[in-house]
Protein backbone atom coordinates (compact mmCIF):
# COMPACT_ATOMS: atom_id res chain seq x y z
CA UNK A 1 -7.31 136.80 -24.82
CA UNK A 2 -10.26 137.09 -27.38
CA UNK A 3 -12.33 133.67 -28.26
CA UNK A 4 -10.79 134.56 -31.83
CA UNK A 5 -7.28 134.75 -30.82
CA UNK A 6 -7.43 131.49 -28.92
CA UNK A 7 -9.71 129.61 -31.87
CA UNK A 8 -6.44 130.35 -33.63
CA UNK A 9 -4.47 128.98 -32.16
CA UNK A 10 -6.15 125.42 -31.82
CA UNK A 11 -5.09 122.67 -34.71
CA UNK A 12 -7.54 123.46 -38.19
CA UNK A 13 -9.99 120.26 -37.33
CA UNK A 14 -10.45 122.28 -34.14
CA UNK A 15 -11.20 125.12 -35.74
CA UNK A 16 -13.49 124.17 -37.80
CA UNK A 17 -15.52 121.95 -34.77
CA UNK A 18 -15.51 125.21 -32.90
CA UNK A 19 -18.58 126.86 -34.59
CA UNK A 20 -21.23 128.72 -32.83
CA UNK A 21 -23.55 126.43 -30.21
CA UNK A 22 -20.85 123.65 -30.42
CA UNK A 23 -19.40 122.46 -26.86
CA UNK A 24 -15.83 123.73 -28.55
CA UNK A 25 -17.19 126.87 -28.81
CA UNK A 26 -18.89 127.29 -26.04
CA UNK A 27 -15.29 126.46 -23.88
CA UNK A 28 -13.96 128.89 -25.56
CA UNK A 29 -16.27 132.01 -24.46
CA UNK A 30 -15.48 130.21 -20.75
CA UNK A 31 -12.25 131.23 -21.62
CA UNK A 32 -12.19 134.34 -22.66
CA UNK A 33 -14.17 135.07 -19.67
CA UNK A 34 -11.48 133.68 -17.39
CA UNK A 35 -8.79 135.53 -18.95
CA UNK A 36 -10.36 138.80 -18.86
CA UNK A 37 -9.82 139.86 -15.59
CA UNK A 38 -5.86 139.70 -15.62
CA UNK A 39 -5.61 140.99 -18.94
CA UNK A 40 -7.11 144.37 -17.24
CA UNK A 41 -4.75 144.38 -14.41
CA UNK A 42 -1.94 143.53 -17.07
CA UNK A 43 -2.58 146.37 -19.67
CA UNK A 44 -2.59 148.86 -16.40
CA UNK A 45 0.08 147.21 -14.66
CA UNK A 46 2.41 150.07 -14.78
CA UNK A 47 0.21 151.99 -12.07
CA UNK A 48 0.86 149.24 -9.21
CA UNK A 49 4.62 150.58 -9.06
CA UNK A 50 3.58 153.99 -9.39
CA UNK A 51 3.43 156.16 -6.26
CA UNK A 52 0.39 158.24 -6.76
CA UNK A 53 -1.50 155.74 -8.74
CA UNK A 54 -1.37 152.41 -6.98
CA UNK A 55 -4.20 151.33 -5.01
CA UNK A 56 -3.83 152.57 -0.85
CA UNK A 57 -3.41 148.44 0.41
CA UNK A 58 -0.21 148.24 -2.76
CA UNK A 59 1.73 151.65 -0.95
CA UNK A 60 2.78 149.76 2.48
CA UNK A 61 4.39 146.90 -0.03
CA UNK A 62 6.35 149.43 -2.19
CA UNK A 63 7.93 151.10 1.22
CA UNK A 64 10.22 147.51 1.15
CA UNK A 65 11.31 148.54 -2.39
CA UNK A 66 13.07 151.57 -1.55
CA UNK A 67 14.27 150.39 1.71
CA UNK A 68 11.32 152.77 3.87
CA UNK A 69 9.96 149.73 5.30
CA UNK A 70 10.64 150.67 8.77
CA UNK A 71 8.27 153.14 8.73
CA UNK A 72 5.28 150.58 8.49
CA UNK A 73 4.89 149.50 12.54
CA UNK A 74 3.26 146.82 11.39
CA UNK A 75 3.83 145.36 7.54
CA UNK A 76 0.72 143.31 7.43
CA UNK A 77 -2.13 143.48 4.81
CA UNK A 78 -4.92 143.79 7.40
CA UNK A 79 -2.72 146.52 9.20
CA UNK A 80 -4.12 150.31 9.46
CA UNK A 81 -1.20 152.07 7.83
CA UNK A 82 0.96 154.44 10.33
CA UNK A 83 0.60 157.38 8.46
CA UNK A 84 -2.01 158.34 5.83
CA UNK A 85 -1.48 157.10 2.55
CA UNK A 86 -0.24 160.68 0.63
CA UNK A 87 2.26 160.79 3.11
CA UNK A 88 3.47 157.20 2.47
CA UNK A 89 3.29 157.81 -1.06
CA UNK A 90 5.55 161.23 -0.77
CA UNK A 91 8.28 158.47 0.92
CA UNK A 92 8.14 156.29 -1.96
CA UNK A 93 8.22 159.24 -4.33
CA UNK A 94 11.19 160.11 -2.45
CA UNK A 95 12.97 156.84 -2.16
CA UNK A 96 16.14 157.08 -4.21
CA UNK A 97 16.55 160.66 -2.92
CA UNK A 98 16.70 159.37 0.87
CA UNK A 99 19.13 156.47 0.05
CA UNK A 100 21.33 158.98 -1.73
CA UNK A 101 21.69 161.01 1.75
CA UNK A 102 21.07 158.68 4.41
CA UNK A 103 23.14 159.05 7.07
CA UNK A 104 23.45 162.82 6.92
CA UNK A 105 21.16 165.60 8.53
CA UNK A 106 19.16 166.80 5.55
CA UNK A 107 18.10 163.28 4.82
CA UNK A 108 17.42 162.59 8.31
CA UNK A 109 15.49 165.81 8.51
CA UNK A 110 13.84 165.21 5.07
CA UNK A 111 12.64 161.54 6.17
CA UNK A 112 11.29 163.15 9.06
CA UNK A 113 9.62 166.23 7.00
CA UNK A 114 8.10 164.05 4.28
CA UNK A 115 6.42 161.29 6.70
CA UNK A 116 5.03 163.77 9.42
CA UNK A 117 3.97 166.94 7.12
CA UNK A 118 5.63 169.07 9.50
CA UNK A 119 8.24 170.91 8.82
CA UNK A 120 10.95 172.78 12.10
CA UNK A 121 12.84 169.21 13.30
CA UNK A 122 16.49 170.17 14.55
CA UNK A 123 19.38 168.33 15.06
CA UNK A 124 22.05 169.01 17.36
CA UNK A 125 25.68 167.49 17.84
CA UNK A 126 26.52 168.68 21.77
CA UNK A 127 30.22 169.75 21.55
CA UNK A 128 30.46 167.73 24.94
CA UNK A 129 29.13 164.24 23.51
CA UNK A 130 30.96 163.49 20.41
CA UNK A 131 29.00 160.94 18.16
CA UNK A 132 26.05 162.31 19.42
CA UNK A 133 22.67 163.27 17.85
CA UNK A 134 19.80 165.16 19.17
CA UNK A 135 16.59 165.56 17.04
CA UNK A 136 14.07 168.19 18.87
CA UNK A 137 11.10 167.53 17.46
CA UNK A 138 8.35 170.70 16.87
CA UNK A 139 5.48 170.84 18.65
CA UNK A 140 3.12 169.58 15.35
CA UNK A 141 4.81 166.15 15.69
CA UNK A 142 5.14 165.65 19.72
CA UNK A 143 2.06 163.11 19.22
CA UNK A 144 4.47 160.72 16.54
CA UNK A 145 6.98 160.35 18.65
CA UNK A 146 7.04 156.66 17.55
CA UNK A 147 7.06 157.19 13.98
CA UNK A 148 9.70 159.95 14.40
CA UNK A 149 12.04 157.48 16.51
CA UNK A 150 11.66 154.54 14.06
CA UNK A 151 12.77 157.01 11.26
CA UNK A 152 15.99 158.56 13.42
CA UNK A 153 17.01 154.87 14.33
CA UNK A 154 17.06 153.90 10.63
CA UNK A 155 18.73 157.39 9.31
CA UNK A 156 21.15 158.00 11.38
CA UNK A 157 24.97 156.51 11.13
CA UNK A 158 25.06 153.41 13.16
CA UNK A 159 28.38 154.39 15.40
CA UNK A 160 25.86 157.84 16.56
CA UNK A 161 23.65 157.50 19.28
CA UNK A 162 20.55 159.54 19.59
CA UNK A 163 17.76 160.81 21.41
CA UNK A 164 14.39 162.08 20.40
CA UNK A 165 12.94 165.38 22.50
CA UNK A 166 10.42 167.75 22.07
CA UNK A 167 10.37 171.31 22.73
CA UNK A 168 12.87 174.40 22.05
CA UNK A 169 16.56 174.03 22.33
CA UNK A 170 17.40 175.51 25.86
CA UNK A 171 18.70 179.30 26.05
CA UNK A 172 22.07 179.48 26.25
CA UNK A 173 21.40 182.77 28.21
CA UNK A 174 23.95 185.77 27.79
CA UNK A 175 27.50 185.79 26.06
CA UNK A 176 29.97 185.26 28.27
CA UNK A 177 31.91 187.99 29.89
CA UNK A 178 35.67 188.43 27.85
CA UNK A 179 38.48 188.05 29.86
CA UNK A 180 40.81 191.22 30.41
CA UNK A 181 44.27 191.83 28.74
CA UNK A 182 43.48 189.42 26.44
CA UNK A 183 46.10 189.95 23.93
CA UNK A 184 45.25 190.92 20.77
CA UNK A 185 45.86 188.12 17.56
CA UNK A 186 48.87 189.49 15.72
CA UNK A 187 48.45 190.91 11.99
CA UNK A 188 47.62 189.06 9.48
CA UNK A 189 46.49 186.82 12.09
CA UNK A 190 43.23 185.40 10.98
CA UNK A 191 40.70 184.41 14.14
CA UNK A 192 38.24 181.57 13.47
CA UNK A 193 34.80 181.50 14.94
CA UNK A 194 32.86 178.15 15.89
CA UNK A 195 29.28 178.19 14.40
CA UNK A 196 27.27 175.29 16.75
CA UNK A 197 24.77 174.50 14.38
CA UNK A 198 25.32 173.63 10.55
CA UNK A 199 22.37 174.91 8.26
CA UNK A 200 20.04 171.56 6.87
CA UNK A 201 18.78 173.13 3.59
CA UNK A 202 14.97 172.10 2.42
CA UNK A 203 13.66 169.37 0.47
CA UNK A 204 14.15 171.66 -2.52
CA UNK A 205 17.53 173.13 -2.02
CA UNK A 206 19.77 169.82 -1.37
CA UNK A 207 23.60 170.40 -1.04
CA UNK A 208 25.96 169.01 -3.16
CA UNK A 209 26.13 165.28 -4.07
CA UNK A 210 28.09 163.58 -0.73
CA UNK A 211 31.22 161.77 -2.25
């Protein structure tokens, strides 16, 4: 606040004691010095909750506010964040986007995606191990193994268990062999075919709205 705006403020016998190289007066250029410094954070105060535009030490605080804390190992101010900061920010960017699809694959594989940079994760569901969940995680991201598991823990459904691997999925190897005089279906018949892996579609082709 401006030594004006607070001289008006004060009672008129004030006012009129507060002229220039009076003790009044003087207090009040103490004051308008003191108040200076949050009146410039306060006219910019929209940038602090602003992804790209708050300050690097402000991002790690903001993760809490769209429920991405877990990816901070260690939520302290003095902490090296666990990821650089643009990737941090892309998270908090992308906060109400991963709550709307947590606990499915493409915001699992998003999470993962938007906090490593690297794009290739896959997630299996053995036909053996129902409520199962394996994330293979590429190459580019075998040394975040950490980050990566902290992220699966907090995506997945809670009744799934998981594990975290790196490498290929193993070759199935060759088709099996069909048996002989297997009967043919009967017309109009229709034969259904098991697909083992769903398709997760990319950042910017999400499926429709989960119900």
């Amino acid at each position: 606040m401006r030594r004006a705006a607070i001289e008006r403020l004060l009672p008129a016998a004030y006012q009129r004691a507060a002229g220039p190289g009076s003790v009044l007066g003087a207090l009040l250029d103490v004051m308008e010095a003191l108040h200076a410094p949050d009146e410039a954070v306060l006219a910019d105060v929209d940038a602090l909750f602003e992804p790209y535009r708050t300050p690097d030490g402000f991002v790690a605080y903001l993760t809490r506010w769209v429920a991405m804390d877990h990816v901070v190992a260690a939520p302290r101010a003095d902490a090296p964040l666990p990821l650089p900061a643009g990737r941090l920010r892309d998270l908090v960017a992308h906060g109400a986007l991963l709550a709307r699809w947590r606990g499915t694959p493409y915001g699992m594989r998003t999470a993962l995606e938007l906090a490593t940079g690297v794009t290739g994760f896959v997630l299996d569901e053995p036909p053996e191990r129902p409520f199962h969940l394996v994330v293979r995680v590429p190459p580019a991201a075998a040394d975040r193994l950490a980050l990566v598991t902290r992220i699966v823990e907090a995506e997945k459904p809670a009744a799934v268990t998981v594990e975290v691997v790196t490498g290929d999925p193993p070759d199935p190897g060759p088709p099996p062999t069909p048996e002989p005089d297997v009967a043919e279906p009967a017309a109009g018949v229709a034969t259904v075919r098991a697909v083992g892996r769903a398709h997760v579609p990319l950042p910017h082709d999400p499926p429709e709205e989960p119900s």
